[in-house]
Protein backbone atom coordinates (compact mmCIF):
# COMPACT_ATOMS: atom_id res chain seq x y z
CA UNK A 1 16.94 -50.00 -19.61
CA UNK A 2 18.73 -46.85 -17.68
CA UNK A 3 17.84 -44.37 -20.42
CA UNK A 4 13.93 -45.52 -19.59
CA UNK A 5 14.87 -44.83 -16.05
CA UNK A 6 16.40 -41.99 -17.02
CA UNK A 7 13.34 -40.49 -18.88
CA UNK A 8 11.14 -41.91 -16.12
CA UNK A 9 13.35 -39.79 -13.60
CA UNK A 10 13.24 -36.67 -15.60
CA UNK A 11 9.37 -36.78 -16.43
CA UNK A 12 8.66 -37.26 -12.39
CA UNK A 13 11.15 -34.47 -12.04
CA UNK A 14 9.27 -31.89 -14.20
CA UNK A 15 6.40 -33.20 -13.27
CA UNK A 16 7.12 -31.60 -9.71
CA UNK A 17 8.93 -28.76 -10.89
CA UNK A 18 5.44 -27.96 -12.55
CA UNK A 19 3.05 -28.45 -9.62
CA UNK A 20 5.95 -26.38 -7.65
CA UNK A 21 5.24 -23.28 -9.96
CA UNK A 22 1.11 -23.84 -9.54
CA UNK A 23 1.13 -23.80 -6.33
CA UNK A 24 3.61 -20.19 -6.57
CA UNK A 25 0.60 -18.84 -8.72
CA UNK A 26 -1.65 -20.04 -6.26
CA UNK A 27 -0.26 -18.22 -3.36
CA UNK A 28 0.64 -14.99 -4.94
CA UNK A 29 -3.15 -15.35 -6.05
CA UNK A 30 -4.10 -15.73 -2.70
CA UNK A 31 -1.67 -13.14 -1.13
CA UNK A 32 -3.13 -10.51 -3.88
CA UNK A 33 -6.42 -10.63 -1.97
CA UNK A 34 -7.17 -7.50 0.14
CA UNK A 35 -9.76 -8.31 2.40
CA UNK A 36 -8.00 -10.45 5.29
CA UNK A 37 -10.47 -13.15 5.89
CA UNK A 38 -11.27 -13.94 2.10
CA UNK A 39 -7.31 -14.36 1.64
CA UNK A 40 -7.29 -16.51 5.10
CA UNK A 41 -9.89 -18.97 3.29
CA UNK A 42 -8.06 -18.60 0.01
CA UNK A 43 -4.71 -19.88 1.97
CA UNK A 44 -7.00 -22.33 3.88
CA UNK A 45 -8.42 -23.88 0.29
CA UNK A 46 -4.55 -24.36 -0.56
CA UNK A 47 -3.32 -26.04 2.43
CA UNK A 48 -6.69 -28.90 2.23
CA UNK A 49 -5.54 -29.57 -1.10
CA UNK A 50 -1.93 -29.61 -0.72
CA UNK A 51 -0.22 -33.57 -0.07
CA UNK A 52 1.90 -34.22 2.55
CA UNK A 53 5.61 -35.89 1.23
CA UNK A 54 5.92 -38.84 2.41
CA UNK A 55 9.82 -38.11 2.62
CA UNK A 56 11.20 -35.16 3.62
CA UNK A 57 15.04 -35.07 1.73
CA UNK A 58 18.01 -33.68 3.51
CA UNK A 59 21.54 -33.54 2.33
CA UNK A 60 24.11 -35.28 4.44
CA UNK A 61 26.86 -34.43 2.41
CA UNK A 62 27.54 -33.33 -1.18
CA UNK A 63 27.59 -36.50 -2.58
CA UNK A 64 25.08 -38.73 0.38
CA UNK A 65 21.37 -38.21 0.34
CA UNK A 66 19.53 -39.69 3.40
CA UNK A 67 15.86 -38.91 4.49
CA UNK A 68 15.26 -37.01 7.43
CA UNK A 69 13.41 -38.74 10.33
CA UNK A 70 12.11 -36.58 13.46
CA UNK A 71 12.84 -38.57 16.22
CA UNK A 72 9.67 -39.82 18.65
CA UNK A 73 9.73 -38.36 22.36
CA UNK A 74 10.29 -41.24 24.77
CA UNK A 75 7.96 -39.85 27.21
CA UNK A 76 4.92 -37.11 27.00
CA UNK A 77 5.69 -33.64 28.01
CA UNK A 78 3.77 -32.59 31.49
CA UNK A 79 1.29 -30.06 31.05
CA UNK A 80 3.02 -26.45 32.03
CA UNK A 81 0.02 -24.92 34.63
CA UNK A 82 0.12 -22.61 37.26
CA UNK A 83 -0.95 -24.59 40.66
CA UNK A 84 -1.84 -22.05 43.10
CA UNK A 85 -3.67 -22.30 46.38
CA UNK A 86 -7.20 -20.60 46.21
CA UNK A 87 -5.93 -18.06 49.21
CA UNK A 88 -3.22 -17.00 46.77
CA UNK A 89 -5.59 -16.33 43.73
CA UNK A 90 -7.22 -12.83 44.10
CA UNK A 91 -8.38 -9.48 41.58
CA UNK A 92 -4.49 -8.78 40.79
CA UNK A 93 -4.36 -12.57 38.85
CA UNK A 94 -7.19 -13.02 37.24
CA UNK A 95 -6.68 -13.67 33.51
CA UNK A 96 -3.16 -15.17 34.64
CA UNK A 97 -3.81 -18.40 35.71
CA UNK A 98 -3.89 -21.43 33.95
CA UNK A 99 -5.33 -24.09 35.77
CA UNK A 100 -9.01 -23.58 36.93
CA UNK A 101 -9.25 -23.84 40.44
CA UNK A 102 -13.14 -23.92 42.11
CA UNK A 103 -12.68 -20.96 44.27
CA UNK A 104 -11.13 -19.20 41.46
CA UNK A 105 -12.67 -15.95 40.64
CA UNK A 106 -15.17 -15.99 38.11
CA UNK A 107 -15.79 -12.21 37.00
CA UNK A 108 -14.30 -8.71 38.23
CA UNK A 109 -15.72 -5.12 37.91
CA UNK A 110 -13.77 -2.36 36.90
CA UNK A 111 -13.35 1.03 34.98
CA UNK A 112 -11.62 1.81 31.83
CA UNK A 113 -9.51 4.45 32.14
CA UNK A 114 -7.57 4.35 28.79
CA UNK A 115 -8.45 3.19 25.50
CA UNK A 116 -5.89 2.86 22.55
CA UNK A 117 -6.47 0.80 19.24
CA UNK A 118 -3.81 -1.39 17.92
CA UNK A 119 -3.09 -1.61 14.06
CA UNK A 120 -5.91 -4.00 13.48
CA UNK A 121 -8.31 -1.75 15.08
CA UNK A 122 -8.82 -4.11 18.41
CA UNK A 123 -8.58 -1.98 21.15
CA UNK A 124 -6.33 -2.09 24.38
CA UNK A 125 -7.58 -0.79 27.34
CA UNK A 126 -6.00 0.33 30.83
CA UNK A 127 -8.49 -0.58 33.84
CA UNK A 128 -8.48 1.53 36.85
CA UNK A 129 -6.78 -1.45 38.81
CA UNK A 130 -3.95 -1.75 36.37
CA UNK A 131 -4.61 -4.44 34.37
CA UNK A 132 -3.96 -4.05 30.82
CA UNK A 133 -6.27 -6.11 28.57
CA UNK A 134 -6.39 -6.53 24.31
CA UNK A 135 -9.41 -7.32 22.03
CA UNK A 136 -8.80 -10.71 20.56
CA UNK A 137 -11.80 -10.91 18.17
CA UNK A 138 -12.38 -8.76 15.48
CA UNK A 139 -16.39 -8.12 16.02
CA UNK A 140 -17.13 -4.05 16.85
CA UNK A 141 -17.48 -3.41 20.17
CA UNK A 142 -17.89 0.69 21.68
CA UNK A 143 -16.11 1.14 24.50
CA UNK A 144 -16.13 4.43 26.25
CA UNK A 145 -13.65 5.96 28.81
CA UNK A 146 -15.13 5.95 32.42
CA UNK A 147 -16.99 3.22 31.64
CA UNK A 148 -17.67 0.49 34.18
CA UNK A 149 -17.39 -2.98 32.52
CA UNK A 150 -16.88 -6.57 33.86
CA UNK A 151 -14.64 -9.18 32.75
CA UNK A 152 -15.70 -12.57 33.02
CA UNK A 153 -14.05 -16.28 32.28
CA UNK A 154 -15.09 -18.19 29.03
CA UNK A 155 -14.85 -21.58 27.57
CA UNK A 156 -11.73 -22.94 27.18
CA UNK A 157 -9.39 -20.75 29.25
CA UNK A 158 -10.95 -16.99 27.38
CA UNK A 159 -12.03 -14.15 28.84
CA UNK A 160 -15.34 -11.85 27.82
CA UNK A 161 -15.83 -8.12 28.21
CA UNK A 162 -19.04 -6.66 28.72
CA UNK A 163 -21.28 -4.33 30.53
CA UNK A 164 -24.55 -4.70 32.55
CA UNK A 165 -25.78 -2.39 30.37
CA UNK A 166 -25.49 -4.23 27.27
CA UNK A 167 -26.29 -7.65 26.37
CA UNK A 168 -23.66 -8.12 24.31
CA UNK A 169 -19.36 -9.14 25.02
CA UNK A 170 -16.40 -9.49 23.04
CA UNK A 171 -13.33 -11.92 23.77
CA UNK A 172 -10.31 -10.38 25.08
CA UNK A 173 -6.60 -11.36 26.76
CA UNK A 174 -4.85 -9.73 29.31
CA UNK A 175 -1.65 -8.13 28.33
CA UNK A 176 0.17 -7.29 31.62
């Protein structure tokens, strides 16, 4: 009876050790991929197919194995928002704020007056009011310098950079 359990043990343990060294092919498969968004799907395939443990194993001690439990927070965590009064919210905050407020601003007008590009190729510009503001999506978008552009608020708590000139924005965050 314990040698079957034995085997049994063994056969479950290789068993693992096998799928451990797929998925380690998998992943340097996936990592060998050049272009970033067909090696973002490639890691995105992986994870759908991967299953959860149902334990996760810590060692107590050298000889004591126990299962590791995250404990439950007794009470949800508050939200963490900025509440400011509408006379406080002006030009110099927008794109800080986290709570929408109704007399918030909704769009500001300004003029580039630097442009760098970060290593991804997004660029970061300088407006003439001092804000400093960062491409977040990776669509093409020509700037100039001495442009005048408007920044306006999104769904879900984004920004959009445009010009009346163009019909077209891209998504950006404010930096400083």
């Amino acid at each position: 009876m314990r040698l079957s359990l034995i085997a049994a043990g063994i056969i479950l343990m290789s068993a693992n050790a096998y799928a451990n060294t797929n998925l380690g092919q998998q992943l340097s498969i996936c990592a060998a991929k050049t272009d970033k968004t067909v090696r973002l799907t490639c890691y995105d395939a992986l994870a759908a197919n991967a299953k959860p443990s149902a334990h996760i194993m810590t060692t107590a001690s050298p000889t004591k194995i126990t299962p590791s439990v995250a404990p439950r927070p007794t009470t949800p965590a508050a939200p963490s928002a900025v509440v400011a009064s509408p006379q406080a919210l002006s030009v110099e905050d927008f794109g800080l704020q986290r709570k929408v407020i109704e007399d918030e601003v909704d769009k500001i007008y300004s003029e580039v007056v630097s442009i760098k590009k970060d290593a991804l190729g997004a660029f970061i510009i300088t407006l003439n009011n001092g804000q400093v503001w960062k491409q977040s999506s990776s669509k093409y978008y020509k700037i100039k310098k001495g442009q005048r552009i408007f920044i306006k608020t999104g769904a879900l708590n984004s920004f959009l950079l445009g010009s009346d000139e163009r019909n077209a924005t891209t998504r950006v965050k404010r930096l400083k």
